[in-house]
PDB file of N, CA and C in Angstrom:
ATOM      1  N   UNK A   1      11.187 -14.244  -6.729  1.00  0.00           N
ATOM      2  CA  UNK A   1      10.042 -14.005  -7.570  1.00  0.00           C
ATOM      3  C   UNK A   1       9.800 -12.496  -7.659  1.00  0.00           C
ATOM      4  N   UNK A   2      10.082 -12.036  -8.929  1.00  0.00           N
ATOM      5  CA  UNK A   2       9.238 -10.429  -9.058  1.00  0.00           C
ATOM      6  C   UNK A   2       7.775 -10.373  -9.239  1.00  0.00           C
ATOM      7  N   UNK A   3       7.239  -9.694  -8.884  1.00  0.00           N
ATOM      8  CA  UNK A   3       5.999  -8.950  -9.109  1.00  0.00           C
ATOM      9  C   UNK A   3       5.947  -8.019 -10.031  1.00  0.00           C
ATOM     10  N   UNK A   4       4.910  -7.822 -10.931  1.00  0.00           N
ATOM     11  CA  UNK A   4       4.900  -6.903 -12.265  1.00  0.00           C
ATOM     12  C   UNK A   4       3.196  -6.453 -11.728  1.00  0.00           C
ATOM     13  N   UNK A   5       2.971  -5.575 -11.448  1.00  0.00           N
ATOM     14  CA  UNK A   5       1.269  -5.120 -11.377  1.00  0.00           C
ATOM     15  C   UNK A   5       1.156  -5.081 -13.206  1.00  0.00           C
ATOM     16  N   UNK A   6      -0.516  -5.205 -12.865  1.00  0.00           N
ATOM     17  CA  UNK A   6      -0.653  -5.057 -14.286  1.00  0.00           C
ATOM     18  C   UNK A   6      -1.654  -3.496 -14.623  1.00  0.00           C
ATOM     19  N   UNK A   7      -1.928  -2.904 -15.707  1.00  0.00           N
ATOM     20  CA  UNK A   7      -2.933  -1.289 -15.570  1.00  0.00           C
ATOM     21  C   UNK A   7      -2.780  -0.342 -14.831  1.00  0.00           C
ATOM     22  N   UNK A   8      -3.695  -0.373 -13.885  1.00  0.00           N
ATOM     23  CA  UNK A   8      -3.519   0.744 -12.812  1.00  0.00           C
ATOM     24  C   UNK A   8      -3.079   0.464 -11.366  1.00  0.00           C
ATOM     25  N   UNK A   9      -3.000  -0.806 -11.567  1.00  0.00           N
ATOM     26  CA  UNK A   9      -2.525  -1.248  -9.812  1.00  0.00           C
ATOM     27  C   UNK A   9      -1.309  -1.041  -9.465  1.00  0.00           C
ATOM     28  N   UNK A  10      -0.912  -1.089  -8.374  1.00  0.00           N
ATOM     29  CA  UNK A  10       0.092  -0.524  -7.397  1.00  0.00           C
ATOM     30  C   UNK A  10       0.231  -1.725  -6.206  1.00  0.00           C
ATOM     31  N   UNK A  11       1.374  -2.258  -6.150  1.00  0.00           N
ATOM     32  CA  UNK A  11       2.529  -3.280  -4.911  1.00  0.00           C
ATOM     33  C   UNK A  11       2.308  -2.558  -4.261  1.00  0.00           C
ATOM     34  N   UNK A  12       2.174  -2.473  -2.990  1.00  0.00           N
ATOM     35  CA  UNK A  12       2.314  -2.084  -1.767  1.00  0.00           C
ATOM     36  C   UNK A  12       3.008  -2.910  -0.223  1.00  0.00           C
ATOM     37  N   UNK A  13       3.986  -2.479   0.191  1.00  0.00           N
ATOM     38  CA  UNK A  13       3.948  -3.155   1.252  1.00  0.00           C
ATOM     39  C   UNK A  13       4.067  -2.016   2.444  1.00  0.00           C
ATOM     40  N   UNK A  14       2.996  -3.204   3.527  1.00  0.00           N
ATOM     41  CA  UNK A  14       2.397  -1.735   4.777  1.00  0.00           C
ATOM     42  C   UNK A  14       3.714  -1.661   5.244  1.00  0.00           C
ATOM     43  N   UNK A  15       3.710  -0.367   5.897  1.00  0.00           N
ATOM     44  CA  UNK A  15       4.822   0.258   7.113  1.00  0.00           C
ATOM     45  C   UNK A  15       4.397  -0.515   8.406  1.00  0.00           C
ATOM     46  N   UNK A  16       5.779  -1.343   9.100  1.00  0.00           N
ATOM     47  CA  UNK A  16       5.784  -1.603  10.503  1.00  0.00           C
ATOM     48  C   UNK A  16       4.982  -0.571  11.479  1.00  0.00           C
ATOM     49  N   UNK A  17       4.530  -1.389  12.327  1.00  0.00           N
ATOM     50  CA  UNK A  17       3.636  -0.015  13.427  1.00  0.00           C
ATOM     51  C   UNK A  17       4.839  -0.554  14.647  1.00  0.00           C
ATOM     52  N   UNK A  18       4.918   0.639  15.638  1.00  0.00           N
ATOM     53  CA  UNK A  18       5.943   0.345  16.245  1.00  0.00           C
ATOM     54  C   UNK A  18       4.825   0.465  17.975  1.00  0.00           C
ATOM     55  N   UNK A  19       5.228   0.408  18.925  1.00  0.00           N
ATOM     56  CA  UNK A  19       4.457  -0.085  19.921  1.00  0.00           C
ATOM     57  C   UNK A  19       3.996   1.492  20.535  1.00  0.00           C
ATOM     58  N   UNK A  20       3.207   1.582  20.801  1.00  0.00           N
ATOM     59  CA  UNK A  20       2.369   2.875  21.016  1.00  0.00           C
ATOM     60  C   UNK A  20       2.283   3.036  22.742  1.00  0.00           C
ATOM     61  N   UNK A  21       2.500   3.967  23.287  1.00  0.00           N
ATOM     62  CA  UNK A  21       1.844   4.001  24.505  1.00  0.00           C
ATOM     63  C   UNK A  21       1.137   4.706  24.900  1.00  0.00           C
ATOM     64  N   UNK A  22      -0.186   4.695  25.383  1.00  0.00           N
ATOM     65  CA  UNK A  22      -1.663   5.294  25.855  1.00  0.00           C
ATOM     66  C   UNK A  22      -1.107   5.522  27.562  1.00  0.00           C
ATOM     67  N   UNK A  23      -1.001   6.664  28.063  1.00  0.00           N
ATOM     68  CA  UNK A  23      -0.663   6.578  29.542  1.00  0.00           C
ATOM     69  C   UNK A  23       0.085   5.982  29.943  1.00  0.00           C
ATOM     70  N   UNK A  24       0.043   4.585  30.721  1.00  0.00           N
ATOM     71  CA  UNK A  24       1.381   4.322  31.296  1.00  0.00           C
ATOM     72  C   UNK A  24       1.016   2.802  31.007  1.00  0.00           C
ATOM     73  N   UNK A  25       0.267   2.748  29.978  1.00  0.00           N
ATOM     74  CA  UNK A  25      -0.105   1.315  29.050  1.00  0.00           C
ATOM     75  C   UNK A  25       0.469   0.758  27.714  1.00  0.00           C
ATOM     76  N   UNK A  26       1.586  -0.053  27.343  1.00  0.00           N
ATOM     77  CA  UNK A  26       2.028   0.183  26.218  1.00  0.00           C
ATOM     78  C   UNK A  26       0.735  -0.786  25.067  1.00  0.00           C
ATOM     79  N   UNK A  27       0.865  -0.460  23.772  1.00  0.00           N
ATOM     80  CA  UNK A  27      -0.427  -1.369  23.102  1.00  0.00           C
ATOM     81  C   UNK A  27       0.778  -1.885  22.085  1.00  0.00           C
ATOM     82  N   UNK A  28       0.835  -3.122  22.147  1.00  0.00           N
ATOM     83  CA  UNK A  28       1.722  -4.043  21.277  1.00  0.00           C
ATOM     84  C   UNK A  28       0.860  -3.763  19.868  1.00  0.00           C
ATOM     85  N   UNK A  29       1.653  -4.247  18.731  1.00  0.00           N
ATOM     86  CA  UNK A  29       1.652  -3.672  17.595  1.00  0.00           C
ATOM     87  C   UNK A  29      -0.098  -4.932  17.247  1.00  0.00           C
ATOM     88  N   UNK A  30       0.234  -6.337  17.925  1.00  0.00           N
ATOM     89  CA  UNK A  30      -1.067  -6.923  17.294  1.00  0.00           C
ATOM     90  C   UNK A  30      -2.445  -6.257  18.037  1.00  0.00           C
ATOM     91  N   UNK A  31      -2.730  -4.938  18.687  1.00  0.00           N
ATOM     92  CA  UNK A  31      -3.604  -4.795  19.420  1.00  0.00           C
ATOM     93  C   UNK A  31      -4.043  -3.477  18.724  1.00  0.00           C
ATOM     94  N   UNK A  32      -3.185  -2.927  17.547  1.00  0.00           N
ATOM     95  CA  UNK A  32      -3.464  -1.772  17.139  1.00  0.00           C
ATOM     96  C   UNK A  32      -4.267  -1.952  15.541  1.00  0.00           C
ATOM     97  N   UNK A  33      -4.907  -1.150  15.350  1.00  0.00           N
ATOM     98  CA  UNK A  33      -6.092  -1.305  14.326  1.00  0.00           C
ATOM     99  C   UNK A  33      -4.476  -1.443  12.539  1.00  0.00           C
ATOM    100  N   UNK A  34      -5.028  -2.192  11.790  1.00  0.00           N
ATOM    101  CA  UNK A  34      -4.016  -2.169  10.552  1.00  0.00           C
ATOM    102  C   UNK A  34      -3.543  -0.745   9.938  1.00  0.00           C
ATOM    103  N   UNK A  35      -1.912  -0.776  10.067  1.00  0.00           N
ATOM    104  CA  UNK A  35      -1.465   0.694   9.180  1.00  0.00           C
ATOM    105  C   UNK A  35      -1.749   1.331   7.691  1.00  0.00           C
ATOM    106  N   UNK A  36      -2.284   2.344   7.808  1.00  0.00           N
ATOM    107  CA  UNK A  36      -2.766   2.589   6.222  1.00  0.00           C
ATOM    108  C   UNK A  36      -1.748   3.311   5.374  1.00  0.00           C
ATOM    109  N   UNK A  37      -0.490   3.326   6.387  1.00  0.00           N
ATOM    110  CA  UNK A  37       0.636   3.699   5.089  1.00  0.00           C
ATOM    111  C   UNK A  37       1.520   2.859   4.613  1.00  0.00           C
ATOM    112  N   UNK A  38       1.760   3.354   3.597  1.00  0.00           N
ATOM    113  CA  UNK A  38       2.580   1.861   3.155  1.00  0.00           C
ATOM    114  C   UNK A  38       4.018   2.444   2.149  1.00  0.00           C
ATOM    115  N   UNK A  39       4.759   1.137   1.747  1.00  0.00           N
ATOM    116  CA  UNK A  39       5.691   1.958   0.664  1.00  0.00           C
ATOM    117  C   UNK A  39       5.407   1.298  -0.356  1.00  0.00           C
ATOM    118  N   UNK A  40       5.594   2.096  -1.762  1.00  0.00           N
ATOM    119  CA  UNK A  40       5.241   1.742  -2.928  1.00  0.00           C
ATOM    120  C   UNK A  40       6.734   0.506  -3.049  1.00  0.00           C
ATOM    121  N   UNK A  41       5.897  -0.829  -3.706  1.00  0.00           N
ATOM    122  CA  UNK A  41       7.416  -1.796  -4.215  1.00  0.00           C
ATOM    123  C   UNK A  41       7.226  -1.332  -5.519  1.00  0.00           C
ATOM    124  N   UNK A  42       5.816  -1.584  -6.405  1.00  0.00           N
ATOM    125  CA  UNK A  42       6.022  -2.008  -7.471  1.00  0.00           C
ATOM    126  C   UNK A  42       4.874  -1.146  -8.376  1.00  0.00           C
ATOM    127  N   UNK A  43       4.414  -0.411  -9.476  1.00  0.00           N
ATOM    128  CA  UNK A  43       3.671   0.305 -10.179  1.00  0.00           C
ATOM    129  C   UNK A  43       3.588  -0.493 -10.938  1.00  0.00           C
ATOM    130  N   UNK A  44       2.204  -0.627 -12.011  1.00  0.00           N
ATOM    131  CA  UNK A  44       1.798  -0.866 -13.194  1.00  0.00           C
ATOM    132  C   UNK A  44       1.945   0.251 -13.953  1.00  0.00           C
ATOM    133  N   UNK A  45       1.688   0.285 -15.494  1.00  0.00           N
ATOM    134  CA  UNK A  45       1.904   0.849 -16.500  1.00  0.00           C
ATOM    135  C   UNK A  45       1.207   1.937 -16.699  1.00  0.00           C
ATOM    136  N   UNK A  46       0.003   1.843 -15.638  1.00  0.00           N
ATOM    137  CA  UNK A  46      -1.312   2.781 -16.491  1.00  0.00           C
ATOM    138  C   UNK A  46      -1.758   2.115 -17.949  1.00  0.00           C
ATOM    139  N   UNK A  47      -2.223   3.489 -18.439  1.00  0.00           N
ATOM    140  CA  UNK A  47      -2.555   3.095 -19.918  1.00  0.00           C
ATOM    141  C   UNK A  47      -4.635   2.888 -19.906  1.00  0.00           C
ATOM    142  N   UNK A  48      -4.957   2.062 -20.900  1.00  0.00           N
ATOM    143  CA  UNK A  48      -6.659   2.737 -21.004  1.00  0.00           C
ATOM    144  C   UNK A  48      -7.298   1.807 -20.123  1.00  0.00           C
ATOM    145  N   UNK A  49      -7.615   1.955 -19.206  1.00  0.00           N
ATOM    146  CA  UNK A  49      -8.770   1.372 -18.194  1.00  0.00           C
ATOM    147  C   UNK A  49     -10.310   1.991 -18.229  1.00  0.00           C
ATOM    148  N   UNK A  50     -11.091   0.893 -19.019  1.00  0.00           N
ATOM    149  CA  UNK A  50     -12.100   0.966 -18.279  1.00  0.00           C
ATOM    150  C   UNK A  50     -12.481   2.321 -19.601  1.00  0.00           C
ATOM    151  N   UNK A  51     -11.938   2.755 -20.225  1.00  0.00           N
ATOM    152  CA  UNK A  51     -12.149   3.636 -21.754  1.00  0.00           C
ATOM    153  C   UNK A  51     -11.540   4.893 -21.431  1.00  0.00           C
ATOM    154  N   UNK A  52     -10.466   5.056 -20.182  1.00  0.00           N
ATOM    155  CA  UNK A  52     -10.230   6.326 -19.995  1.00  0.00           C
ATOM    156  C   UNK A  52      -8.827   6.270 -19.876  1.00  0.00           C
ATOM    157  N   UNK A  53      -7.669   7.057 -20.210  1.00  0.00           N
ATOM    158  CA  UNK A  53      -6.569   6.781 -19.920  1.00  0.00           C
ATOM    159  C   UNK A  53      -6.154   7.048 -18.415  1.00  0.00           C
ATOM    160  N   UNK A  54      -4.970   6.393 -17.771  1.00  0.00           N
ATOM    161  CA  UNK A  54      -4.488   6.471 -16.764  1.00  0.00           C
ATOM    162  C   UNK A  54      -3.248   6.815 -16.654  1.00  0.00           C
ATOM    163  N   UNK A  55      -2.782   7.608 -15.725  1.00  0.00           N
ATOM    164  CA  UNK A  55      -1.611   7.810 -15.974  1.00  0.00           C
ATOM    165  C   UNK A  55      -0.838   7.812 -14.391  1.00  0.00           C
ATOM    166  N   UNK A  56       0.121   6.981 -14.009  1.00  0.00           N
ATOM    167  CA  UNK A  56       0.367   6.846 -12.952  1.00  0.00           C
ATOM    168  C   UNK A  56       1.487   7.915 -12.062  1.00  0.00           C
ATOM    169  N   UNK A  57       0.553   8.292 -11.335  1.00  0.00           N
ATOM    170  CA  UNK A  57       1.346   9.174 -10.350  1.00  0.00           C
ATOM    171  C   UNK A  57       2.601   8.585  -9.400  1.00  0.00           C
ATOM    172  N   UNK A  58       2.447   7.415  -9.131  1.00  0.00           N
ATOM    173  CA  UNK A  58       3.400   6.748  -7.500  1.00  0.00           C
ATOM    174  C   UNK A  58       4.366   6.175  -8.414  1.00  0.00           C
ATOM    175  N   UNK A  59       5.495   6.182  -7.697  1.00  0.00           N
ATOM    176  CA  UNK A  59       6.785   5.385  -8.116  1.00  0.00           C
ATOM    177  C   UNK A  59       7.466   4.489  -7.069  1.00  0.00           C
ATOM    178  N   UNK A  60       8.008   3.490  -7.255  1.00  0.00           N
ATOM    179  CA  UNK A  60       8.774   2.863  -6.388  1.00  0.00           C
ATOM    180  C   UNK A  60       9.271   3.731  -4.985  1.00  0.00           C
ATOM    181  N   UNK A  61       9.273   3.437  -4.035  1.00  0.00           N
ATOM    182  CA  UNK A  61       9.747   3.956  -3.357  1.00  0.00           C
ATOM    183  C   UNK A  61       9.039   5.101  -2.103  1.00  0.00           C
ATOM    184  N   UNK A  62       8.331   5.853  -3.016  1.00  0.00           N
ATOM    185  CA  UNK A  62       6.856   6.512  -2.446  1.00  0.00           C
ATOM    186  C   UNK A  62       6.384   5.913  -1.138  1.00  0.00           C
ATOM    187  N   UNK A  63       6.223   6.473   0.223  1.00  0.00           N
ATOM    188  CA  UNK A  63       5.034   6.534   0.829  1.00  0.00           C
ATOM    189  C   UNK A  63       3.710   7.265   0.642  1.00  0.00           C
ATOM    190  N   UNK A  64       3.108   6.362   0.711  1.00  0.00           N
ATOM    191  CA  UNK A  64       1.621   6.499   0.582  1.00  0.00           C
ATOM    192  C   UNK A  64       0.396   6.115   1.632  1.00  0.00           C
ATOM    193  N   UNK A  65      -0.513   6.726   1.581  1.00  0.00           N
ATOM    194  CA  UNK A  65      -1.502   6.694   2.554  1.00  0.00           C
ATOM    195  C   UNK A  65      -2.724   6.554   1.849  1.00  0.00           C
ATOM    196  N   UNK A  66      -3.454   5.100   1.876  1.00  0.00           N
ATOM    197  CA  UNK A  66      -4.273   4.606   0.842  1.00  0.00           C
ATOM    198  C   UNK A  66      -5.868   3.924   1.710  1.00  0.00           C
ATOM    199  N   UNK A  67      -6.891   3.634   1.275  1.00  0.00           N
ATOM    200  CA  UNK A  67      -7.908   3.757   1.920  1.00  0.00           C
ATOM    201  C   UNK A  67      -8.181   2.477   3.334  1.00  0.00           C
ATOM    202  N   UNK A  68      -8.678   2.587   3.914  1.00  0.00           N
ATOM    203  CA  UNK A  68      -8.720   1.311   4.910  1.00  0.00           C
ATOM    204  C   UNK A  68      -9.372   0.253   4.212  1.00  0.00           C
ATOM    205  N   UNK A  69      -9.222  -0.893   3.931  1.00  0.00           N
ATOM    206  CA  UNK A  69      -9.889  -1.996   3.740  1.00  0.00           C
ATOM    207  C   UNK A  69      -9.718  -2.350   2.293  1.00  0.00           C
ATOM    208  N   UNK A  70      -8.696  -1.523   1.742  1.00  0.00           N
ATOM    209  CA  UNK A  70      -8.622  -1.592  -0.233  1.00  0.00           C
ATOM    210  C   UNK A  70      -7.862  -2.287  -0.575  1.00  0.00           C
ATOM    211  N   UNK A  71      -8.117  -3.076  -1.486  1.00  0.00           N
ATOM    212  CA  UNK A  71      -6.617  -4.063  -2.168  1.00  0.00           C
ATOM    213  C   UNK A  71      -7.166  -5.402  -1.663  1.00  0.00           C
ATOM    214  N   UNK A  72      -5.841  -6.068  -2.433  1.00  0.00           N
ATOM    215  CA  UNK A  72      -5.958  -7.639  -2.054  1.00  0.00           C
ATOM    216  C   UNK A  72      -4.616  -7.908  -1.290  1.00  0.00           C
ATOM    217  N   UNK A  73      -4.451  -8.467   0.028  1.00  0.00           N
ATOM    218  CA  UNK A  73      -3.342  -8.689   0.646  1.00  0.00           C
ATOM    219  C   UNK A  73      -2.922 -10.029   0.016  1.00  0.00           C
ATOM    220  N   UNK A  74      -1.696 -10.329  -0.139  1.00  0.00           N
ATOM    221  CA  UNK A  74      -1.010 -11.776  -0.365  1.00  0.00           C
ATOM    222  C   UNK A  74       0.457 -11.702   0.630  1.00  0.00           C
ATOM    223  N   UNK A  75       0.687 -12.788   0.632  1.00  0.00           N
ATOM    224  CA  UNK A  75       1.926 -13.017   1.422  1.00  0.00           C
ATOM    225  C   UNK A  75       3.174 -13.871   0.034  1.00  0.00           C
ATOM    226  N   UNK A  76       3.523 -13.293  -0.190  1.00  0.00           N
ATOM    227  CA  UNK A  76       4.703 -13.447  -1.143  1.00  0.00           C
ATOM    228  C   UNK A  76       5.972 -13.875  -0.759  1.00  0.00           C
ATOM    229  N   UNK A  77       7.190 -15.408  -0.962  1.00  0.00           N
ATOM    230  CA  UNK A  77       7.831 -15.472  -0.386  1.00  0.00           C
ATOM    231  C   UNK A  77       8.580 -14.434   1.279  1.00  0.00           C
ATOM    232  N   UNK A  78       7.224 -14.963   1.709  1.00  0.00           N
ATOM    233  CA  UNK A  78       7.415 -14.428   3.411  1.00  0.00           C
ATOM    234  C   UNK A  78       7.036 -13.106   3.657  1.00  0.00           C
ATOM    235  N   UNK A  79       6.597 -12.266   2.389  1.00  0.00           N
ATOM    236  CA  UNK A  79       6.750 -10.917   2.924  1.00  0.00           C
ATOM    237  C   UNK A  79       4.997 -10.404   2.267  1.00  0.00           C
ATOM    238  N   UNK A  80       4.314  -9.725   3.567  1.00  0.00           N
ATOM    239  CA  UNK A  80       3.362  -9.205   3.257  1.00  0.00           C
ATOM    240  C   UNK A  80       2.832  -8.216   2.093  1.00  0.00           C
ATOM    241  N   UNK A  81       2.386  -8.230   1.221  1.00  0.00           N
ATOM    242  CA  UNK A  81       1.720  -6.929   0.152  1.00  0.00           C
ATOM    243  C   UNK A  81       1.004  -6.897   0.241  1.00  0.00           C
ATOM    244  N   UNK A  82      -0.227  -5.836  -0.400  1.00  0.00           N
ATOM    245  CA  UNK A  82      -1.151  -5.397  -0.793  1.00  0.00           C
ATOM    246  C   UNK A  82      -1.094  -4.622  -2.153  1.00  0.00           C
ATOM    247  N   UNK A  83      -1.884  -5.420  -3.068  1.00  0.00           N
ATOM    248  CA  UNK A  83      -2.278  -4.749  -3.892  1.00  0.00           C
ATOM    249  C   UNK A  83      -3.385  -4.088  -4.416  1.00  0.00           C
ATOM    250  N   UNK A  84      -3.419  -2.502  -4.792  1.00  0.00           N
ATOM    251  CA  UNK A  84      -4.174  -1.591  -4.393  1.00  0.00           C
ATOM    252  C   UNK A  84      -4.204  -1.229  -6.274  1.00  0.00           C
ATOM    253  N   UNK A  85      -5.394  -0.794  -6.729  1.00  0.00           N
ATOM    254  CA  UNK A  85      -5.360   0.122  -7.599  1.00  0.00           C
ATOM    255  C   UNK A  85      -5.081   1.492  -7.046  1.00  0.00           C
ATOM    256  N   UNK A  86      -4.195   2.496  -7.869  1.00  0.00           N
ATOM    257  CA  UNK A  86      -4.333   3.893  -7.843  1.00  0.00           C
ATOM    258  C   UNK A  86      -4.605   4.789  -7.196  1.00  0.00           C
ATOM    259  N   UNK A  87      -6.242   4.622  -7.736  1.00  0.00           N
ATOM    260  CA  UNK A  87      -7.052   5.498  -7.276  1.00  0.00           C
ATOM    261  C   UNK A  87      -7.518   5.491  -5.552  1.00  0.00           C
ATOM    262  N   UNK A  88      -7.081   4.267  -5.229  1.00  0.00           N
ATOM    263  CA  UNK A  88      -7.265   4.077  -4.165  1.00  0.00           C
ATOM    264  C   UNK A  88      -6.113   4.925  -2.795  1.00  0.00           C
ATOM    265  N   UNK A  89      -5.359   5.511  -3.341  1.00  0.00           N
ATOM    266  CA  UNK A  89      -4.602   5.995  -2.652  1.00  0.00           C
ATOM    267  C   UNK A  89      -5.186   7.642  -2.485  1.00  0.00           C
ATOM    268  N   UNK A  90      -4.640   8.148  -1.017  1.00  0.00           N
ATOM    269  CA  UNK A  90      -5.401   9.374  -0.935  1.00  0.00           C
ATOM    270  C   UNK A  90      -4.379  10.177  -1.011  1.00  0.00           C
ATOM    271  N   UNK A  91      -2.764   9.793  -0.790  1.00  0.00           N
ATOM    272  CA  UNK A  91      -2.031  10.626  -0.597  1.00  0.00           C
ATOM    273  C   UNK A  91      -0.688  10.409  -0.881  1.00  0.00           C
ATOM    274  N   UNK A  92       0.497  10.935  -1.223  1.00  0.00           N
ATOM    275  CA  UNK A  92       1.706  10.699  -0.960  1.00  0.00           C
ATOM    276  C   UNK A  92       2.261  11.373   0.402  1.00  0.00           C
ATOM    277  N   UNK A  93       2.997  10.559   1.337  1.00  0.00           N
ATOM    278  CA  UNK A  93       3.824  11.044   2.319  1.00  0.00           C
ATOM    279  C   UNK A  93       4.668  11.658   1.835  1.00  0.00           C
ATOM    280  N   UNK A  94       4.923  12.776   2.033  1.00  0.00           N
ATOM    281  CA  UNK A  94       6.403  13.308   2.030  1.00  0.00           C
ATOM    282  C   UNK A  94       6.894  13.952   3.566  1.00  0.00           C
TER     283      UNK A  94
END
């Protein structure tokens, strides 16, 4: 199954968190607060939202660092996304 965002939204799927250690305590990945970076799967078109044009910055592939708690998560043949409008992103990783 593909995914097509539609306007200004943006596929996202989060980056693995890998196991952290605090002192001589390791914190397994379900004990750590949710990762806010992610990689871009999939872009929408942009175009006029809302009476203003949009024009999309992120492309496939992109890491990004986008707000805590934004988007709608789905689980898609087995694999976690989030989909985020745009604007909701604060940053590209490079």
């Amino acid at each position: 199954m593909t995914l097509k965002p539609l306007f200004d939204k943006v596929i996202v799927k989060i980056c693995e968190l890998t196991e952290e250690k605090k002192g001589s305590f390791f914190l397994p990945t379900n004990a750590q607060e949710k990762s806010e970076i992610a990689e871009v799967i999939s872009v929408g078109p942009g175009g006029t939202v809302d009476g203003k044009e949009i024009k999309m910055f992120v492309k496939p592939g992109d890491k990004v660092l986008f707000a805590r708690y934004s988007g709608s998560e789905f689980k898609i043949e087995g694999q976690e996304v989030v989909i985020i409008k745009q604007s909701d992103i604060l940053a590209i990783v490079e």
